[in-house]
C-alpha atoms as a PDB file:
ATOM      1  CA  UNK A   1      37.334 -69.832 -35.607  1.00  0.00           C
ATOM      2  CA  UNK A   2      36.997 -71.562 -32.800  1.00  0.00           C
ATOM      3  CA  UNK A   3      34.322 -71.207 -29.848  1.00  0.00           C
ATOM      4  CA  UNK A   4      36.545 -69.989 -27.587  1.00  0.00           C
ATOM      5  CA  UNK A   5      38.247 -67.245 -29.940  1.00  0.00           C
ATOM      6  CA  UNK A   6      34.510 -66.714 -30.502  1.00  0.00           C
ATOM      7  CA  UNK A   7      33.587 -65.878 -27.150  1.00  0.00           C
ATOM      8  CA  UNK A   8      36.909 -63.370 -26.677  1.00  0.00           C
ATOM      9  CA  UNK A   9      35.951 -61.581 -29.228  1.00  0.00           C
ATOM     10  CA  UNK A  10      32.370 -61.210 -28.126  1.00  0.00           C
ATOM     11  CA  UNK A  11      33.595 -60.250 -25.011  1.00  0.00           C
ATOM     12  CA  UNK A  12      36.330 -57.953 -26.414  1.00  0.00           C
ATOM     13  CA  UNK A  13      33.264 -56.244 -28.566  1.00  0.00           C
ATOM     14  CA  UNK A  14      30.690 -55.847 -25.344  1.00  0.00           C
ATOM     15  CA  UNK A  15      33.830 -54.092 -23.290  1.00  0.00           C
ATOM     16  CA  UNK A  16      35.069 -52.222 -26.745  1.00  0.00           C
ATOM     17  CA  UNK A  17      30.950 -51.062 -26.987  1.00  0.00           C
ATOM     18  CA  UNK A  18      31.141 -50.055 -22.700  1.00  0.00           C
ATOM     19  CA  UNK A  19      34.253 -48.129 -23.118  1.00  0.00           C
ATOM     20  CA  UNK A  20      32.850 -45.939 -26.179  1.00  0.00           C
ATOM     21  CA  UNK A  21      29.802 -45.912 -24.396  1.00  0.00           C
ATOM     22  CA  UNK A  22      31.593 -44.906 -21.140  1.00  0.00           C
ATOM     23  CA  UNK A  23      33.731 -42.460 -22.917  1.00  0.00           C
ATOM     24  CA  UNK A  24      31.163 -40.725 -25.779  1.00  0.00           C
ATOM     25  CA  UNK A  25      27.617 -41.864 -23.970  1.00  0.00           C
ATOM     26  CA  UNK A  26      28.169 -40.728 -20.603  1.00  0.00           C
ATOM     27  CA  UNK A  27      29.697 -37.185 -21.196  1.00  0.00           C
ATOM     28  CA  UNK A  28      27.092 -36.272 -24.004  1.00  0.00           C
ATOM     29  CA  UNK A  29      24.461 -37.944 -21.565  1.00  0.00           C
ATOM     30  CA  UNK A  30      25.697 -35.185 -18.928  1.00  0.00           C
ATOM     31  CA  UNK A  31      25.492 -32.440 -21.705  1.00  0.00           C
ATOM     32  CA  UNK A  32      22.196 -33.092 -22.438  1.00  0.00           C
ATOM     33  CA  UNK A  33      20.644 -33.096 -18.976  1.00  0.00           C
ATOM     34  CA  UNK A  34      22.578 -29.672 -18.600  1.00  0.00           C
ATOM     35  CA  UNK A  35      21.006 -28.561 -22.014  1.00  0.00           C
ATOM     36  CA  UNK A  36      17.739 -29.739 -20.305  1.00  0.00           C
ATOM     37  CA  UNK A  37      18.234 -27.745 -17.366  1.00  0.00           C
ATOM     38  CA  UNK A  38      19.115 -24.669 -19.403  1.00  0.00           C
ATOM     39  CA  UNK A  39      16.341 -24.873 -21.381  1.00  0.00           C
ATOM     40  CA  UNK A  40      13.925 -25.011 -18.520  1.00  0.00           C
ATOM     41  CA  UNK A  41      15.598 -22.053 -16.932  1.00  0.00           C
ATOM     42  CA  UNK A  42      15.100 -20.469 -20.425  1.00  0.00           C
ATOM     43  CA  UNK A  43      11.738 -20.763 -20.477  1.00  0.00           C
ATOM     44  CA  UNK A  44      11.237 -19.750 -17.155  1.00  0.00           C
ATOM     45  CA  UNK A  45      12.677 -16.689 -17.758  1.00  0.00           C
ATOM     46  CA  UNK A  46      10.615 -16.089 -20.995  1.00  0.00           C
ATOM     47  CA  UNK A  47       7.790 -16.925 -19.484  1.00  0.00           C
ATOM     48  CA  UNK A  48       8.618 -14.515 -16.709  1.00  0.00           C
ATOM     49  CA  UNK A  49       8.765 -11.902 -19.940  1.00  0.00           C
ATOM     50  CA  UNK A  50       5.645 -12.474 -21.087  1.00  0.00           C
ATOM     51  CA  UNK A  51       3.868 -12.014 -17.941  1.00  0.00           C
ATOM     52  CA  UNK A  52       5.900  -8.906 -18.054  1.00  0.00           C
ATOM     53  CA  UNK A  53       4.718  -7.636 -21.178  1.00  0.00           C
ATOM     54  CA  UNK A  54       0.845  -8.464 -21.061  1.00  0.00           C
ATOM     55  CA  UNK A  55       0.777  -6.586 -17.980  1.00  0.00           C
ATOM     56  CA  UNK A  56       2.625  -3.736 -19.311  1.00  0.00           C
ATOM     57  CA  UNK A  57      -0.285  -4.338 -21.906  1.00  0.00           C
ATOM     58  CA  UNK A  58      -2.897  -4.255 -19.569  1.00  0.00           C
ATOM     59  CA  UNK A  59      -1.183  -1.160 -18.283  1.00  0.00           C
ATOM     60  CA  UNK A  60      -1.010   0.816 -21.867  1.00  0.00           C
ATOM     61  CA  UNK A  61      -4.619  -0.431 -22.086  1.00  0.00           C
ATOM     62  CA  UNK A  62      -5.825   1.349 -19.036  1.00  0.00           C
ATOM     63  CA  UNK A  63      -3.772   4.646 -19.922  1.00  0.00           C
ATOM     64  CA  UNK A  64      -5.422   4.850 -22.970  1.00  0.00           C
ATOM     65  CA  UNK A  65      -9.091   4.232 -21.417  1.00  0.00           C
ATOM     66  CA  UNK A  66      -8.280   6.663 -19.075  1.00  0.00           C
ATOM     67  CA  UNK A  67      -6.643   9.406 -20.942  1.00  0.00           C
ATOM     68  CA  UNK A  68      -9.121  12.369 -19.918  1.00  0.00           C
ATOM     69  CA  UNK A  69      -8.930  11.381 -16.530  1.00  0.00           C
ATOM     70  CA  UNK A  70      -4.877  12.059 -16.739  1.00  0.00           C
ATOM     71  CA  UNK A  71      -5.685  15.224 -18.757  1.00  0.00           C
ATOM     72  CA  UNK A  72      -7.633  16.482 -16.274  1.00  0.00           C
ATOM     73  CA  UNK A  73      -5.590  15.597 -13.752  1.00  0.00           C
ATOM     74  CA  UNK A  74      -2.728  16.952 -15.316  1.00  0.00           C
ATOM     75  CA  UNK A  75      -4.528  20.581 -15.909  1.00  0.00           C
ATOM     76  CA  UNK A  76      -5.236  20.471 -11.966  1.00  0.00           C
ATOM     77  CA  UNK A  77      -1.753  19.776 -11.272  1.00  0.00           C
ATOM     78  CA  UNK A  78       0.226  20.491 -13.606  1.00  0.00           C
ATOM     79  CA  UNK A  79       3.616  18.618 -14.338  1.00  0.00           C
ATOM     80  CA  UNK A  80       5.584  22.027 -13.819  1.00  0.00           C
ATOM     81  CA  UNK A  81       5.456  25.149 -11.673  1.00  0.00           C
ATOM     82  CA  UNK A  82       4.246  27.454 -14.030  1.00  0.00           C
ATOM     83  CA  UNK A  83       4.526  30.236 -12.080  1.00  0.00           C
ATOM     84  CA  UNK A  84       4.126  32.510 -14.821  1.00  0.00           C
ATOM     85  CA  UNK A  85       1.254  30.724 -15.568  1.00  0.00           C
ATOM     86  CA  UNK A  86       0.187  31.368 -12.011  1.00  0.00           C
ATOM     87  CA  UNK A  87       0.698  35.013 -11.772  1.00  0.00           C
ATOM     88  CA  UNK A  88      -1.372  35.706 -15.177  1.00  0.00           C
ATOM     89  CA  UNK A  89      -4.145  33.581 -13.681  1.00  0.00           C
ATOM     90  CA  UNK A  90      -4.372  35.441 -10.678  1.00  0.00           C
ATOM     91  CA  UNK A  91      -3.918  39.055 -12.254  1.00  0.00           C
ATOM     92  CA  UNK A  92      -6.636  38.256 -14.301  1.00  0.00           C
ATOM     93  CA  UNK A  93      -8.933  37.038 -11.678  1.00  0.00           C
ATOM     94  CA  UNK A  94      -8.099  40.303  -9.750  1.00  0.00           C
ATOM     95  CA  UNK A  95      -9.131  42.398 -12.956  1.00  0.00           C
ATOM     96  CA  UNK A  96     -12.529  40.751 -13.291  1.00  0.00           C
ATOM     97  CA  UNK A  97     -13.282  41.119  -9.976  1.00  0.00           C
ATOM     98  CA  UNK A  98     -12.046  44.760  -9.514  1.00  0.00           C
ATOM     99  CA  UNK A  99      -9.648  44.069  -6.940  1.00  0.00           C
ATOM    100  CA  UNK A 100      -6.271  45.795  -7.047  1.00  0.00           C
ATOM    101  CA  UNK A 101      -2.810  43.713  -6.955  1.00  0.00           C
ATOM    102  CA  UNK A 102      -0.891  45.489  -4.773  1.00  0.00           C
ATOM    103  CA  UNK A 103       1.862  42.657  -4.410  1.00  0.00           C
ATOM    104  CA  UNK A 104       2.775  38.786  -5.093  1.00  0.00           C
ATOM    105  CA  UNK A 105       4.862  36.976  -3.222  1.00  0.00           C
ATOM    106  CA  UNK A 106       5.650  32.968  -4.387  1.00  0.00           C
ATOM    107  CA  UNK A 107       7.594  31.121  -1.511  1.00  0.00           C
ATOM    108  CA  UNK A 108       9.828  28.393  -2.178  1.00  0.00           C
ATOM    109  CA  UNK A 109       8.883  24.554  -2.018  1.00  0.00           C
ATOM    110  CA  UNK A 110       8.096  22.103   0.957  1.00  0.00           C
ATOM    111  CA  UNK A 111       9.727  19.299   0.825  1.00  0.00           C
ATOM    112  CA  UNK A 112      10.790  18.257  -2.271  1.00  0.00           C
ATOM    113  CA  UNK A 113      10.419  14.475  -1.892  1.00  0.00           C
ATOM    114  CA  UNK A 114       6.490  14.810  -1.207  1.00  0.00           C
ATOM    115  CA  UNK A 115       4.284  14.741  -4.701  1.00  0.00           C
ATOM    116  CA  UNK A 116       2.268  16.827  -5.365  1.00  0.00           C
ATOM    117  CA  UNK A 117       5.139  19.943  -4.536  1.00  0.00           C
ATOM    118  CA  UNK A 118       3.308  23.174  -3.173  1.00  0.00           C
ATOM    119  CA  UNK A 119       4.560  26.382  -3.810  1.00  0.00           C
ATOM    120  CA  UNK A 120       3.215  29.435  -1.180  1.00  0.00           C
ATOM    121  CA  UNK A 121       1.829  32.261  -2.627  1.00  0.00           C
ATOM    122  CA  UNK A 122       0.766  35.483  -0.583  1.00  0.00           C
ATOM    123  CA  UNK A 123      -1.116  37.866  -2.586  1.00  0.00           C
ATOM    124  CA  UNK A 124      -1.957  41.634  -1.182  1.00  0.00           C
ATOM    125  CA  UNK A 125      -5.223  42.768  -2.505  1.00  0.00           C
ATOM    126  CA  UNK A 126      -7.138  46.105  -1.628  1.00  0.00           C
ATOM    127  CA  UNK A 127     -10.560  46.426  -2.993  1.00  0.00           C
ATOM    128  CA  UNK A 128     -14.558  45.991  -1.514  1.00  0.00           C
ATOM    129  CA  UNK A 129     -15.744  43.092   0.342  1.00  0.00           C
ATOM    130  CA  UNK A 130     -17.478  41.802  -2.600  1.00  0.00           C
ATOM    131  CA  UNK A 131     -14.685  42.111  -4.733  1.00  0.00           C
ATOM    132  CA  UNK A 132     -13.000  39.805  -2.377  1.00  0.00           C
ATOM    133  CA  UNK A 133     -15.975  37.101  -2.559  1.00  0.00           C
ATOM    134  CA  UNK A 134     -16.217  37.478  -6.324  1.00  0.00           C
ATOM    135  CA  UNK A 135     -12.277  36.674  -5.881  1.00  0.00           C
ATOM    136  CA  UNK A 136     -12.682  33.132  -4.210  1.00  0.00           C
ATOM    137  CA  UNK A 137     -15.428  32.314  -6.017  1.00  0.00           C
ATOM    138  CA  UNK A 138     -13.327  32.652  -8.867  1.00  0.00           C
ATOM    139  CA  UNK A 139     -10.491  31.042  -7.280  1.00  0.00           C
ATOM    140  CA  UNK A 140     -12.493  28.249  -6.579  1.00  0.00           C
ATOM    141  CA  UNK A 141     -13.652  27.762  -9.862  1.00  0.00           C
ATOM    142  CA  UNK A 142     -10.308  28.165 -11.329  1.00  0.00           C
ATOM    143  CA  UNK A 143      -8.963  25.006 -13.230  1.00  0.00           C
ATOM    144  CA  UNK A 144      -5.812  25.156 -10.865  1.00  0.00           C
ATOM    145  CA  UNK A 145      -5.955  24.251  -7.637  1.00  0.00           C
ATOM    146  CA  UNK A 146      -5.555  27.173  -5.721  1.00  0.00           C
ATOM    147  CA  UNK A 147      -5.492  26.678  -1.886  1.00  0.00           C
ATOM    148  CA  UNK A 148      -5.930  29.064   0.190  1.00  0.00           C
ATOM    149  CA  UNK A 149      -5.948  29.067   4.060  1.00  0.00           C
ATOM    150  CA  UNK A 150      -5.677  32.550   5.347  1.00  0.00           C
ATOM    151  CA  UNK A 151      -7.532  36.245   4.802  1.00  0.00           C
ATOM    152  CA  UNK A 152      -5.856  38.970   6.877  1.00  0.00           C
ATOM    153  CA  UNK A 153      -8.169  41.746   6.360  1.00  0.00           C
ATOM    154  CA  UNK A 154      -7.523  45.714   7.258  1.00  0.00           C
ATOM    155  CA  UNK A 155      -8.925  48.652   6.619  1.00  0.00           C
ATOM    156  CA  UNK A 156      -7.924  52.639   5.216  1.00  0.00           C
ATOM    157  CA  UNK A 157      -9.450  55.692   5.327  1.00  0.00           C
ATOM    158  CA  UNK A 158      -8.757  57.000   1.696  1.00  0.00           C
ATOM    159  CA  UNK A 159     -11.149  60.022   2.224  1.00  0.00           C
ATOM    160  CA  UNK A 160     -13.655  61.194   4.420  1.00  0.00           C
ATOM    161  CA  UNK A 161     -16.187  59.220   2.633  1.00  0.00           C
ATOM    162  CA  UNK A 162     -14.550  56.274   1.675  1.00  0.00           C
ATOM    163  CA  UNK A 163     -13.521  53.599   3.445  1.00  0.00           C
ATOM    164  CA  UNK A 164     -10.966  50.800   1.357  1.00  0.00           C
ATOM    165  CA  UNK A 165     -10.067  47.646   2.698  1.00  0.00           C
ATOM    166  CA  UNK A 166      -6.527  45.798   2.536  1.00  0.00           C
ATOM    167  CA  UNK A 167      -6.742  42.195   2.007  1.00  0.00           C
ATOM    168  CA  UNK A 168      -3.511  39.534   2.852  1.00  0.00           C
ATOM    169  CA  UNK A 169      -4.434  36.045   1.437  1.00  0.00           C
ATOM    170  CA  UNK A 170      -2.249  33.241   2.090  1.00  0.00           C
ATOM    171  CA  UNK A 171      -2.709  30.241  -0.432  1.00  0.00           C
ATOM    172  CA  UNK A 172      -0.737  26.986  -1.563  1.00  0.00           C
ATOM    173  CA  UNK A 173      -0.777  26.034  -5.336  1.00  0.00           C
ATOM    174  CA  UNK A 174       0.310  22.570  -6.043  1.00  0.00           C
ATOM    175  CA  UNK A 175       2.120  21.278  -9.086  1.00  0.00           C
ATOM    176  CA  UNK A 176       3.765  17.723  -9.821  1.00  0.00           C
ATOM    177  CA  UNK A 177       7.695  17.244 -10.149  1.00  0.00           C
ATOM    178  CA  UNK A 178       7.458  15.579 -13.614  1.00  0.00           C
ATOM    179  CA  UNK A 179      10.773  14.226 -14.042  1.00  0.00           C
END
């Protein structure tokens, strides 16, 4: 072989070697930087997760060291109306006082996008004056929040002797809307 046929045929191998390059290099080149990219987006968006998890960690973690406050919250104001609940509690506070229920009356709710939801309760009582302040003491020391902003108080002549007193208390209970 001669030096010329030589050369060609170096020269035919370094552009044969450039095209394959050009052709198989180039495009998986490409692929890979893409691959590189999407793996950096990847683990951008995992490490987005994580963050995302420890502090739903942290969060679990403070629930649980805080699990008698939200008890006791949750006894305040409860999750639910409960106005069953509501009207036993009261009848009972009546009957250790010695006041009489004469009626109950439990309005509808405020606004309904507000937390916590009240609920308006007007209670007719007839009894003594210290029946009534046996009442809100009790009411005040009730585990339910019992609110109340209004005594209307009357009196009757039930005999000669006797003189009985009509008590109107207005009050707001408040309760969560637990969904």
């Amino acid at each position: 072989m001669n030096i010329i046929n030589k050369n060609y045929l170096g020269v035919g191998l370094v552009g044969l070697a450039i095209i394959v390059l050009w052709t198989f290099g180039v495009p998986e080149w490409n692929r890979i930087s893409l691959l590189k990219d999407a793996v950096e987006e990847r683990e951008g968006i995992l490490s987005a997760r994580e963050s995302i998890l420890t502090k739903i960690e942290d969060l679990n973690k403070q629930y649980r060291e805080r699990t008698s406050d939200v008890a006791r919250i949750s006894s305040i104001v409860p999750g639910t109306k409960g106005t069953a609940e509501l009207v036993s509690t009261i009848e009972a506070i009546t009957q250790q006082t010695g006041l009489q229920l004469v009626e109950i009356t439990i309005g509808g709710d405020g606004n309904k996008q507000q937390e916590p939801q009240t609920m308006s309760v007007e209670l007719g009582l007839a009894g003594t004056y210290p029946s009534l302040t046996a009442f809100l003491d009790l009411a005040e020391k009730n585990l339910r929040i019992i609110d109340i902003f209004e005594i209307n108080i009357s009196q009757t002549v039930t005999t000669e002797t006797q003189t009985a007193l009509n008590f109107r208390i207005k009050a707001n209970v408040y309760y969560l809307n637990v969904k």
